[in-house]
PDB file of N, CA and C in Angstrom:
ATOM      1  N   UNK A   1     -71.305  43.120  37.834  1.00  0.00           N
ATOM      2  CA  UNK A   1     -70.723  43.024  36.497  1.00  0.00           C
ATOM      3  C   UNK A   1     -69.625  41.956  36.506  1.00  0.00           C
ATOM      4  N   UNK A   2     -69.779  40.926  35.479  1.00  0.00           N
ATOM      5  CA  UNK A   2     -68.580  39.605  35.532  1.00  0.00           C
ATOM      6  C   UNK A   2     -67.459  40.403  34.645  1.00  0.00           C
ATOM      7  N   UNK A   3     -66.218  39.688  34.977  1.00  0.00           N
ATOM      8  CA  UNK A   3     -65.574  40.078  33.836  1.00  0.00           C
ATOM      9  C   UNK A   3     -65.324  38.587  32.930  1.00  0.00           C
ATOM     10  N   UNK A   4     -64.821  39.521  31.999  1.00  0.00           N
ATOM     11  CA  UNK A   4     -64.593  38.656  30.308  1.00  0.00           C
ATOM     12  C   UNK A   4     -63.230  37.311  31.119  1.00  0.00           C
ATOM     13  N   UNK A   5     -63.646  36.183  30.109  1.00  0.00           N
ATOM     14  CA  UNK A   5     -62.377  35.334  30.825  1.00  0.00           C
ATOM     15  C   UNK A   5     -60.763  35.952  30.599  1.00  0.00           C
ATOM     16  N   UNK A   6     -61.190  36.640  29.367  1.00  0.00           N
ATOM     17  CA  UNK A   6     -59.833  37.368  29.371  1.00  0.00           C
ATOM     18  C   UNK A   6     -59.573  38.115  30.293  1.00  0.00           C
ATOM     19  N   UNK A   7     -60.332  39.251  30.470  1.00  0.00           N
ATOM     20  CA  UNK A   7     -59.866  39.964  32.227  1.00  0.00           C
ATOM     21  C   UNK A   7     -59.896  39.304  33.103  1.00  0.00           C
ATOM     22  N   UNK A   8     -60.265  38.629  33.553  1.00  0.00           N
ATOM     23  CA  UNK A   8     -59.845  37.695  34.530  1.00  0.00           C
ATOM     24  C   UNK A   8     -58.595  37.003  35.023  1.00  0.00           C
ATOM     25  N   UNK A   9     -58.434  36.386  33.974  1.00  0.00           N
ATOM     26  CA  UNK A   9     -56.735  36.016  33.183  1.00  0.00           C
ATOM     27  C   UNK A   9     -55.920  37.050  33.221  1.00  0.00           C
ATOM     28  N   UNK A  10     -56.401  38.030  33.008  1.00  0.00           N
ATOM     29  CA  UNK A  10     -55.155  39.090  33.200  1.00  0.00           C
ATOM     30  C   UNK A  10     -55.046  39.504  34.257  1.00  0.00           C
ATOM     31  N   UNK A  11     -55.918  39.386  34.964  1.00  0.00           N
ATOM     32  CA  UNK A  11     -55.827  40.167  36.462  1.00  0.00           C
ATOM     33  C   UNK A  11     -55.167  38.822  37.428  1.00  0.00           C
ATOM     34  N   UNK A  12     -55.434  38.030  36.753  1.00  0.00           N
ATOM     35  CA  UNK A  12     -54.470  36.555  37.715  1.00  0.00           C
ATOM     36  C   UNK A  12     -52.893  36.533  37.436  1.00  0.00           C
ATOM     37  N   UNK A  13     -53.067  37.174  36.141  1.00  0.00           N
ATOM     38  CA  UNK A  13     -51.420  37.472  35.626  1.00  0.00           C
ATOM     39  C   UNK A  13     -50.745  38.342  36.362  1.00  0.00           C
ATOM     40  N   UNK A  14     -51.292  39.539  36.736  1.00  0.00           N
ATOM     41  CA  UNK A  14     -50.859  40.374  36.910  1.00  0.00           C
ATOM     42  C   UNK A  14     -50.990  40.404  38.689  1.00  0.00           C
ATOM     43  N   UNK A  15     -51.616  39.268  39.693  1.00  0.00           N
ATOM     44  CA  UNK A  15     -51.217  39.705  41.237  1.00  0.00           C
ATOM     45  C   UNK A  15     -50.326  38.180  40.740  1.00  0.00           C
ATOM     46  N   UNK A  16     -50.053  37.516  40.149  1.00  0.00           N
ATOM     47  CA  UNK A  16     -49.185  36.064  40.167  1.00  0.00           C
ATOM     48  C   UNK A  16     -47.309  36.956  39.866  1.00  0.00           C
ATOM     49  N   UNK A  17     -47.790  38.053  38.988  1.00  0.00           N
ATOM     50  CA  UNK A  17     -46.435  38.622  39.424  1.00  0.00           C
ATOM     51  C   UNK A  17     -45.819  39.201  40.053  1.00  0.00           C
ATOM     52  N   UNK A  18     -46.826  40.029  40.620  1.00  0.00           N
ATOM     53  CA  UNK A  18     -46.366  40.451  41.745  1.00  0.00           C
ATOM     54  C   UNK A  18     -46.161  39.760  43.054  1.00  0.00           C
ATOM     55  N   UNK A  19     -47.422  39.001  43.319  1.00  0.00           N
ATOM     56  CA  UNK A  19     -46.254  38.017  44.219  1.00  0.00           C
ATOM     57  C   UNK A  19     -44.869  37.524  43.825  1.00  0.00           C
ATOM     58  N   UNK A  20     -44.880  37.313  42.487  1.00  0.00           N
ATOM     59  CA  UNK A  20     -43.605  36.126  42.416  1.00  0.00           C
ATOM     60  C   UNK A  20     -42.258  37.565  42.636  1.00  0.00           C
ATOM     61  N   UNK A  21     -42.301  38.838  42.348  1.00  0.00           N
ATOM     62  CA  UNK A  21     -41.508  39.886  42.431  1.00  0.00           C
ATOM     63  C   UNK A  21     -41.737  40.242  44.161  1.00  0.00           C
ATOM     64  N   UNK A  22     -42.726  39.791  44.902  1.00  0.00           N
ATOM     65  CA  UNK A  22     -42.683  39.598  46.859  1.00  0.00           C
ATOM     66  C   UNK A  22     -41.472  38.653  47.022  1.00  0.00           C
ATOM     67  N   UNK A  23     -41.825  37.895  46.512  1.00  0.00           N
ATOM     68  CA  UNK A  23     -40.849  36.466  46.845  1.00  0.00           C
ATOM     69  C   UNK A  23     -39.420  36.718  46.178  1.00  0.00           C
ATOM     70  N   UNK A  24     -39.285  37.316  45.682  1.00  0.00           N
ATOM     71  CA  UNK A  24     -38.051  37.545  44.886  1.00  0.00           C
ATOM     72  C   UNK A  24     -36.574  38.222  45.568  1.00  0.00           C
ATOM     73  N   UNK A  25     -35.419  38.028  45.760  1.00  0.00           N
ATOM     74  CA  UNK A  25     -34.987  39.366  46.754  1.00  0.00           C
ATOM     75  C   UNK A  25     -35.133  40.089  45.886  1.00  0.00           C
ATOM     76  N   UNK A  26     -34.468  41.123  46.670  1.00  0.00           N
ATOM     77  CA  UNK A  26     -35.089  42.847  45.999  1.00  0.00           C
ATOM     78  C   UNK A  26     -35.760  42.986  45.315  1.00  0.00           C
ATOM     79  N   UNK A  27     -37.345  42.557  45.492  1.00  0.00           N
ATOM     80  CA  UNK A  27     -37.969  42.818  45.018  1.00  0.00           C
ATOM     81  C   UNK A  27     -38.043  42.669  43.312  1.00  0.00           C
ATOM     82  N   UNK A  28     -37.239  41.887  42.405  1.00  0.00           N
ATOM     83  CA  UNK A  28     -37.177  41.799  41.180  1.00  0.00           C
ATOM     84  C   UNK A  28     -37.356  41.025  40.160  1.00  0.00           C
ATOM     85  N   UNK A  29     -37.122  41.048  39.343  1.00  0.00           N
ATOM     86  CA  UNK A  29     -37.379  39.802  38.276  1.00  0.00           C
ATOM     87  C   UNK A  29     -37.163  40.000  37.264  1.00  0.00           C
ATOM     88  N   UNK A  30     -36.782  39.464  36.322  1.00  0.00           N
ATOM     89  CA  UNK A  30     -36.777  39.781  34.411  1.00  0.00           C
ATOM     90  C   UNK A  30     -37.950  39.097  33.998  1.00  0.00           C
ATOM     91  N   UNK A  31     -37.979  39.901  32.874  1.00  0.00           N
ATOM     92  CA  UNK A  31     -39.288  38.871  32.294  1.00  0.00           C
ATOM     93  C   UNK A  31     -39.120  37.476  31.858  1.00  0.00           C
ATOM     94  N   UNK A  32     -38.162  37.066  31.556  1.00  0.00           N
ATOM     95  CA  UNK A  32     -38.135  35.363  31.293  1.00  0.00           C
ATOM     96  C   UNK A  32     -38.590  34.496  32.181  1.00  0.00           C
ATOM     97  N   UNK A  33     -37.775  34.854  33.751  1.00  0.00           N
ATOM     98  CA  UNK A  33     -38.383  34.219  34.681  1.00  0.00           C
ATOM     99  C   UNK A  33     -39.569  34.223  34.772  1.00  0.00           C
ATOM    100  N   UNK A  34     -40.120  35.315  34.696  1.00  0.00           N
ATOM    101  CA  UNK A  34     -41.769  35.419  35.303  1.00  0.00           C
ATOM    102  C   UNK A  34     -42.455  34.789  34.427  1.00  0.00           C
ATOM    103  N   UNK A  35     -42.239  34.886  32.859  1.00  0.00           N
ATOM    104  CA  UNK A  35     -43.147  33.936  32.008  1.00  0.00           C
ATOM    105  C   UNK A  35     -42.818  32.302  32.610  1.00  0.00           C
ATOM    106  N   UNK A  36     -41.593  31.770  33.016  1.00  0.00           N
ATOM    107  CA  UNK A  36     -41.521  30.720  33.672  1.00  0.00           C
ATOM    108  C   UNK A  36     -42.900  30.575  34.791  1.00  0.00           C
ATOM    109  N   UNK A  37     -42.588  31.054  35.699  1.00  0.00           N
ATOM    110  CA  UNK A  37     -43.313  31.048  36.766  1.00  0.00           C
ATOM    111  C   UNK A  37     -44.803  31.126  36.711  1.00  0.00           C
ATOM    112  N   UNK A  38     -45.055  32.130  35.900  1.00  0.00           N
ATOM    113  CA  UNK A  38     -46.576  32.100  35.257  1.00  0.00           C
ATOM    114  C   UNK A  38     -47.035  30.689  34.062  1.00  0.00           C
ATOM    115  N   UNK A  39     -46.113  30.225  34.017  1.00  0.00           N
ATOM    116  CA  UNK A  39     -46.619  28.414  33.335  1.00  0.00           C
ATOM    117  C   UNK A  39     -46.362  27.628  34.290  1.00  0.00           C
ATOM    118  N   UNK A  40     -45.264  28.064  35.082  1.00  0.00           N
ATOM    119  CA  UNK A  40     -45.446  26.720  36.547  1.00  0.00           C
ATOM    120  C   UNK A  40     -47.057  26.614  37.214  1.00  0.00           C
ATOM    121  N   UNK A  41     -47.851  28.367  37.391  1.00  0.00           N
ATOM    122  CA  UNK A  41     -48.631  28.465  37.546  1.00  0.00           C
ATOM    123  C   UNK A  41     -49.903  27.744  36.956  1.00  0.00           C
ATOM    124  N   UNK A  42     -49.760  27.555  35.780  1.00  0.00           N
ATOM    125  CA  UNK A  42     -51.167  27.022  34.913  1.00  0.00           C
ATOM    126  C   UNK A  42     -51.338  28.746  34.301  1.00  0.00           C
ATOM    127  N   UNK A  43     -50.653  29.367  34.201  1.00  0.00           N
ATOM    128  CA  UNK A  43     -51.379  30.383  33.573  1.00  0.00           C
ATOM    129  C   UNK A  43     -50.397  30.870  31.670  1.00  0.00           C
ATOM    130  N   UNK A  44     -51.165  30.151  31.381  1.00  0.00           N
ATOM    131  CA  UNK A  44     -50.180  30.218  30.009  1.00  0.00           C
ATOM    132  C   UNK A  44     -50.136  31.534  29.179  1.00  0.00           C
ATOM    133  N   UNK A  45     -49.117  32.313  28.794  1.00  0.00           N
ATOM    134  CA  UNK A  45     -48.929  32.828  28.267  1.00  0.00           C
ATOM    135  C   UNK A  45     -47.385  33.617  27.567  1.00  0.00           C
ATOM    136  N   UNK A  46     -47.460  34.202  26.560  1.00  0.00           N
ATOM    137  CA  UNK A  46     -45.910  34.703  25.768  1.00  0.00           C
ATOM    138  C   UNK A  46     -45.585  35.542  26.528  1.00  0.00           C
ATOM    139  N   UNK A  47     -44.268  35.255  26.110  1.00  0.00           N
ATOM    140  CA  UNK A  47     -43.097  36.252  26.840  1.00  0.00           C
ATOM    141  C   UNK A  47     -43.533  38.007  26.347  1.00  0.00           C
ATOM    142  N   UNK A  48     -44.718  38.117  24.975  1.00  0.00           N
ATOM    143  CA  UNK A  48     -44.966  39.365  25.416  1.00  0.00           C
ATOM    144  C   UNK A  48     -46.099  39.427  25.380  1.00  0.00           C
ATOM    145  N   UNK A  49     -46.811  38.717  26.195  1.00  0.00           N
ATOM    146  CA  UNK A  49     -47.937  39.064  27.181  1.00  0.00           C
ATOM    147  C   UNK A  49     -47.486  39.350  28.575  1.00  0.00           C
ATOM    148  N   UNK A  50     -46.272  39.200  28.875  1.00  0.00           N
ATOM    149  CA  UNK A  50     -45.697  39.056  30.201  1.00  0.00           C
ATOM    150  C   UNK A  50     -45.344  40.570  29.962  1.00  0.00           C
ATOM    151  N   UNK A  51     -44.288  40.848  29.155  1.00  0.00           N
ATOM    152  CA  UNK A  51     -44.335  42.125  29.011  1.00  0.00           C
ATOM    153  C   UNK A  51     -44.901  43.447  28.875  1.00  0.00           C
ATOM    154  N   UNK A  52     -46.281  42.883  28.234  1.00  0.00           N
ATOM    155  CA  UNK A  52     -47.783  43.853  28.149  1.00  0.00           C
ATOM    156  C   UNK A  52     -48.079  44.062  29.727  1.00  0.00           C
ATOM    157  N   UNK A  53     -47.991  42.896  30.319  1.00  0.00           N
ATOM    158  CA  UNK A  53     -48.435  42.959  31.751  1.00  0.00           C
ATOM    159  C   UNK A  53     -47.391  43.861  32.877  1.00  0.00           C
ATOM    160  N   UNK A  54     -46.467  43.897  32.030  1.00  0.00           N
ATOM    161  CA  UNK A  54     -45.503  44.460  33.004  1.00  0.00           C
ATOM    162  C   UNK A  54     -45.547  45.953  32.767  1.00  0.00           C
ATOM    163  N   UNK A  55     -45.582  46.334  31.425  1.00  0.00           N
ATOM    164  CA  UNK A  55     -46.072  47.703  31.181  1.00  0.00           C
ATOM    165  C   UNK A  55     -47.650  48.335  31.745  1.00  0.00           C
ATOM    166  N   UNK A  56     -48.657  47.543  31.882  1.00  0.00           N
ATOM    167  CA  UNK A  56     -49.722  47.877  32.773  1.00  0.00           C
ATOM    168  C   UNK A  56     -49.584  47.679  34.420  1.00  0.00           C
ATOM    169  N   UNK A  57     -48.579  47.563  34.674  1.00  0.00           N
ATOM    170  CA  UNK A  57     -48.672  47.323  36.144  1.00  0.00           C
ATOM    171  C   UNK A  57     -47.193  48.596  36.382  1.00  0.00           C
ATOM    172  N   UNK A  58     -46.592  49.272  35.153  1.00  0.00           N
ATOM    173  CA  UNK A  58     -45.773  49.667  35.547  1.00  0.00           C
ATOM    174  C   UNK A  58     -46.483  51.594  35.474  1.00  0.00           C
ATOM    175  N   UNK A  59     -47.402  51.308  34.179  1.00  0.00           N
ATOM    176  CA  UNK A  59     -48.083  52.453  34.011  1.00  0.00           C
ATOM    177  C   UNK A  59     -48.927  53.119  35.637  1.00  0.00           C
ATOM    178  N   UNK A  60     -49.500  51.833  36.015  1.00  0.00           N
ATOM    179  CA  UNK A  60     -50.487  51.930  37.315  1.00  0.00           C
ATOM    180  C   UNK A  60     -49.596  52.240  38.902  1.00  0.00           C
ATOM    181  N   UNK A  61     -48.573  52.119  38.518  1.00  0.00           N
ATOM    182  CA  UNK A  61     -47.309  52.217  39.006  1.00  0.00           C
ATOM    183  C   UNK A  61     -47.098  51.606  40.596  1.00  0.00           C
ATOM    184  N   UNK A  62     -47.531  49.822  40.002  1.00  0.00           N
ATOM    185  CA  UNK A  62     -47.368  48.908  40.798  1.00  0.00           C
ATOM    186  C   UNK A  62     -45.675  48.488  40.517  1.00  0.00           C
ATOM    187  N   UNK A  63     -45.520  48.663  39.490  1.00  0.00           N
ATOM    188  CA  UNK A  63     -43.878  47.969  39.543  1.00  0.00           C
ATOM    189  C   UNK A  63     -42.759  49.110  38.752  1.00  0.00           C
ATOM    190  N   UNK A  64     -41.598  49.235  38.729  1.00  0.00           N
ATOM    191  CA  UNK A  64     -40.897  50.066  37.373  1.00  0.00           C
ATOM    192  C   UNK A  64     -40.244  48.722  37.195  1.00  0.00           C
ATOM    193  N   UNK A  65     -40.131  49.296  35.676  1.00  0.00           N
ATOM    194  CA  UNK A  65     -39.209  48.391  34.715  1.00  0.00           C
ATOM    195  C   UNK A  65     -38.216  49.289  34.178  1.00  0.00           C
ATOM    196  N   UNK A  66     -36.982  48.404  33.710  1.00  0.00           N
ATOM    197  CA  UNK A  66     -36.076  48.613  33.210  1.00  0.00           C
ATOM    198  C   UNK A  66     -35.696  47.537  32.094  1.00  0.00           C
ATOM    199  N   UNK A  67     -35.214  48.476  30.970  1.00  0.00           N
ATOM    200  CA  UNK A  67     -34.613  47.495  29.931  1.00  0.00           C
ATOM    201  C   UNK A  67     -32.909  47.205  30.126  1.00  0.00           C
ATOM    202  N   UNK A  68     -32.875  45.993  29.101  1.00  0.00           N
ATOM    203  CA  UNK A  68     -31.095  45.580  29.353  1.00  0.00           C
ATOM    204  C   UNK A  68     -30.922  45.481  28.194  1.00  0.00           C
ATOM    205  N   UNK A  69     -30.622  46.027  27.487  1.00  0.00           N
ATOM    206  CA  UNK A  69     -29.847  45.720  26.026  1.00  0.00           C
ATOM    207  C   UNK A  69     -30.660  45.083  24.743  1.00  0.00           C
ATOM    208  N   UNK A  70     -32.089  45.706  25.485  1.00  0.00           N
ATOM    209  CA  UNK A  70     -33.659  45.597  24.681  1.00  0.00           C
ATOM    210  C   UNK A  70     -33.869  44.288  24.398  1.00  0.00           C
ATOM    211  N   UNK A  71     -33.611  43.633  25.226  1.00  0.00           N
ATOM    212  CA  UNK A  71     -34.300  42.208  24.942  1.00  0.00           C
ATOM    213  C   UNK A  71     -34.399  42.240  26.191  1.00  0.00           C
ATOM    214  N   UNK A  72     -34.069  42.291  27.319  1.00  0.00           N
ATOM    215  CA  UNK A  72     -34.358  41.864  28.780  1.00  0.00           C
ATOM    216  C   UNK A  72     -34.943  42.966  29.515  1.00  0.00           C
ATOM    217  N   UNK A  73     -36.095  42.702  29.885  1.00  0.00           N
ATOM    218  CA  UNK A  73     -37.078  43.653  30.836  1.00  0.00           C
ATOM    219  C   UNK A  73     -36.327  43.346  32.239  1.00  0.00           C
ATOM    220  N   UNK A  74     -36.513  44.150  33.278  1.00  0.00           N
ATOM    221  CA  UNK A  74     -36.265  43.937  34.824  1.00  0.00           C
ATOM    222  C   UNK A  74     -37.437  44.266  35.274  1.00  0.00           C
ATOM    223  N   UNK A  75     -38.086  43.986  36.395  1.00  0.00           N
ATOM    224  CA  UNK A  75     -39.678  44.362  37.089  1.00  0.00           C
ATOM    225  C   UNK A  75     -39.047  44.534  38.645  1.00  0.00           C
ATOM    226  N   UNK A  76     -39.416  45.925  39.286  1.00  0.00           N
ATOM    227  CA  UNK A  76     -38.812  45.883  40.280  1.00  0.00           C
ATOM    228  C   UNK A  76     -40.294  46.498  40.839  1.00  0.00           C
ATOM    229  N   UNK A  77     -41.082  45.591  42.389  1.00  0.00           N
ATOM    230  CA  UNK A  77     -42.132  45.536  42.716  1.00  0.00           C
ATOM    231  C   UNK A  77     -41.983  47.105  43.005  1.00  0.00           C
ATOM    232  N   UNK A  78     -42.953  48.062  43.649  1.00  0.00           N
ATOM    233  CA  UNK A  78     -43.453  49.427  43.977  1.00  0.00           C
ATOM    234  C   UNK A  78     -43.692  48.933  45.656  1.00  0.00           C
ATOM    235  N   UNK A  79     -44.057  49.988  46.380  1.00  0.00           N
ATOM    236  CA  UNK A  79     -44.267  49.291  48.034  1.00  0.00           C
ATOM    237  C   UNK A  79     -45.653  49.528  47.675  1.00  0.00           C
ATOM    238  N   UNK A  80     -46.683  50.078  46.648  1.00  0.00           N
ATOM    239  CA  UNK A  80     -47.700  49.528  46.243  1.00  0.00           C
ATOM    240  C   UNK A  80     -48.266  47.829  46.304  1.00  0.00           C
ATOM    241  N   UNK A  81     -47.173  47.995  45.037  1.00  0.00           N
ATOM    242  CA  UNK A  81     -47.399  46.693  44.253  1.00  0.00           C
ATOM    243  C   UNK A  81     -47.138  45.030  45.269  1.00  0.00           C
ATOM    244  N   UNK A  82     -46.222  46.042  46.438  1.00  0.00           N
ATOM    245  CA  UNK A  82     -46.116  44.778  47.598  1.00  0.00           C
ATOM    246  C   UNK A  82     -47.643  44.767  48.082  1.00  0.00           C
ATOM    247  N   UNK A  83     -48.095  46.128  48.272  1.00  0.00           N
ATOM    248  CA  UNK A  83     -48.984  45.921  49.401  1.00  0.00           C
ATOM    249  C   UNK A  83     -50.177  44.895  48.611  1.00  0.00           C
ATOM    250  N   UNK A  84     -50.222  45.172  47.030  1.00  0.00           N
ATOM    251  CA  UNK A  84     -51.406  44.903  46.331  1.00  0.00           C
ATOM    252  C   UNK A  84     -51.234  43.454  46.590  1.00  0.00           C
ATOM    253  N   UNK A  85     -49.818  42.675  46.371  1.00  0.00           N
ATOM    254  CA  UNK A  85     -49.641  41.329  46.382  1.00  0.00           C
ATOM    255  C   UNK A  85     -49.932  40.556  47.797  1.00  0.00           C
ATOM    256  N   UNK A  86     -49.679  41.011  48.611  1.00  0.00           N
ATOM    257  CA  UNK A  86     -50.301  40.526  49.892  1.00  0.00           C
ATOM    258  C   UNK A  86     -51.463  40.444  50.475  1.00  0.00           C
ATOM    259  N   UNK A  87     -52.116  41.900  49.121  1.00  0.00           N
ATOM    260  CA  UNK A  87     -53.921  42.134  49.892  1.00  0.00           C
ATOM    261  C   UNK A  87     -54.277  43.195  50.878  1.00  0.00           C
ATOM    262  N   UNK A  88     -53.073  43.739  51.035  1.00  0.00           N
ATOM    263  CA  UNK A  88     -53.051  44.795  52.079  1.00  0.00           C
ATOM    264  C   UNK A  88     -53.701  46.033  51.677  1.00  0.00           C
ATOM    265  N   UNK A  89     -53.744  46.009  50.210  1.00  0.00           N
ATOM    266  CA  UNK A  89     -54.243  47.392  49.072  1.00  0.00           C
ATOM    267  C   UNK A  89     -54.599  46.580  47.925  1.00  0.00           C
ATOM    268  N   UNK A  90     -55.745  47.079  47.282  1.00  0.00           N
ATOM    269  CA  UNK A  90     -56.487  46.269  45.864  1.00  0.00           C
ATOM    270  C   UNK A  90     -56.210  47.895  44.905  1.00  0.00           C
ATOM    271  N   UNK A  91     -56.083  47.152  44.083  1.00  0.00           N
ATOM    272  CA  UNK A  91     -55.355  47.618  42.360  1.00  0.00           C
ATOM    273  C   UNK A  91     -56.540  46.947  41.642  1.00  0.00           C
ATOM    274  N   UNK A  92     -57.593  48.166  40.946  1.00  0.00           N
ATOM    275  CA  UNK A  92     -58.887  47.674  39.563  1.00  0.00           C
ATOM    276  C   UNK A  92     -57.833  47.370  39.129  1.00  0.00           C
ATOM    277  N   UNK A  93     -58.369  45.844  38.443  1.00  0.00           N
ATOM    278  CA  UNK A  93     -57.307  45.617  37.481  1.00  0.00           C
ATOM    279  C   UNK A  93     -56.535  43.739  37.574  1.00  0.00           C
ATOM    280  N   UNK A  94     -56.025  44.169  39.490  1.00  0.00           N
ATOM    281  CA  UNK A  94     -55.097  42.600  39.229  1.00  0.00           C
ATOM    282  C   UNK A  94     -55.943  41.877  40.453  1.00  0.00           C
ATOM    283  N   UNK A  95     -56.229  41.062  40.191  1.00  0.00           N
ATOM    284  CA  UNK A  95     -56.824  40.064  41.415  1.00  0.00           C
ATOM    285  C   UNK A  95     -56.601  39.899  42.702  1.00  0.00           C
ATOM    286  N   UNK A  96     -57.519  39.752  43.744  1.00  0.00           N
ATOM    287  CA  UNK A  96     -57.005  39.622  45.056  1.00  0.00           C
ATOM    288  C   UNK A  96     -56.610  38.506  45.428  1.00  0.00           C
ATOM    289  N   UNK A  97     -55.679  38.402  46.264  1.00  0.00           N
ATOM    290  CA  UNK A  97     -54.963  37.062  46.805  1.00  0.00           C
ATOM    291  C   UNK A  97     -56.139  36.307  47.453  1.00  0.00           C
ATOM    292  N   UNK A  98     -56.383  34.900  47.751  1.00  0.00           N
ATOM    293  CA  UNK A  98     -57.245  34.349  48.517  1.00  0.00           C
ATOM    294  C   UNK A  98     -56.731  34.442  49.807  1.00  0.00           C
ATOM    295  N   UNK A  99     -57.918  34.379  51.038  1.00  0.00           N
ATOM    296  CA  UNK A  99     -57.341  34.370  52.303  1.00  0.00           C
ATOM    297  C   UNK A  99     -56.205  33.668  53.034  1.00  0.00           C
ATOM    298  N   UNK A 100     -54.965  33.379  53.482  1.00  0.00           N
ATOM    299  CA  UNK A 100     -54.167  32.283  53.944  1.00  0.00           C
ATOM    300  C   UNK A 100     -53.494  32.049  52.298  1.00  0.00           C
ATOM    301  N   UNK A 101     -53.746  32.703  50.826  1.00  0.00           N
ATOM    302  CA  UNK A 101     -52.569  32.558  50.163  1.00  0.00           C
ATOM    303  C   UNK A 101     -51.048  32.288  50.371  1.00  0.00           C
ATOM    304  N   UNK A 102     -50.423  33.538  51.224  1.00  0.00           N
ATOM    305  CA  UNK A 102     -48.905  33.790  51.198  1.00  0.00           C
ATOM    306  C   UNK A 102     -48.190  32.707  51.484  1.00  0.00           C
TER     307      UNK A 102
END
């Protein structure tokens, strides 16, 4: 079964943040950055698609979030959501890293 280019796209969204929350110290990030990082990527999308993504990865409970004064999300990775970003554990849903990625 293929998926839709949209799932696809989302599932690239969603291990591109979690790496970028690996690479991060403590594990974190706000959402501004990450919509940054996800266009450094080539992967275009709004600051609340970033946020949609962060609520499905927080539901699946690859990451928790926190709000700041309701405009600023925080994404703080899960030791899941590490393992998913490295490949160590696959999450239906967000894409696997290629081999020699990290």
């Amino acid at each position: 079964m293929s998926l839709s280019f949209s799932a696809f796209h989302a599932a690239h969204r969603r291990l591109s943040i979690l790496q970028a929350l690996e690479g991060s110290t403590g594990y974190e990030c706000n959402d501004s950055l990450l919509s940054t990082v996800l266009h450094q990527l080539g992967l275009q999308c709004t600051r609340d698609q970033v946020r949609a993504e962060l609520a499905w990865l927080a539901e699946v409970q690859l990451v928790t979030v926190r709000e700041i004064g309701g405009s600023l999300m925080i994404a703080t990775a899960t030791e899941r959501g590490l393992d998913v970003a490295a490949g160590r554990a696959r999450a239906p849903g967000v894409a696997v890293p290629a081999p020699g990625s990290d």
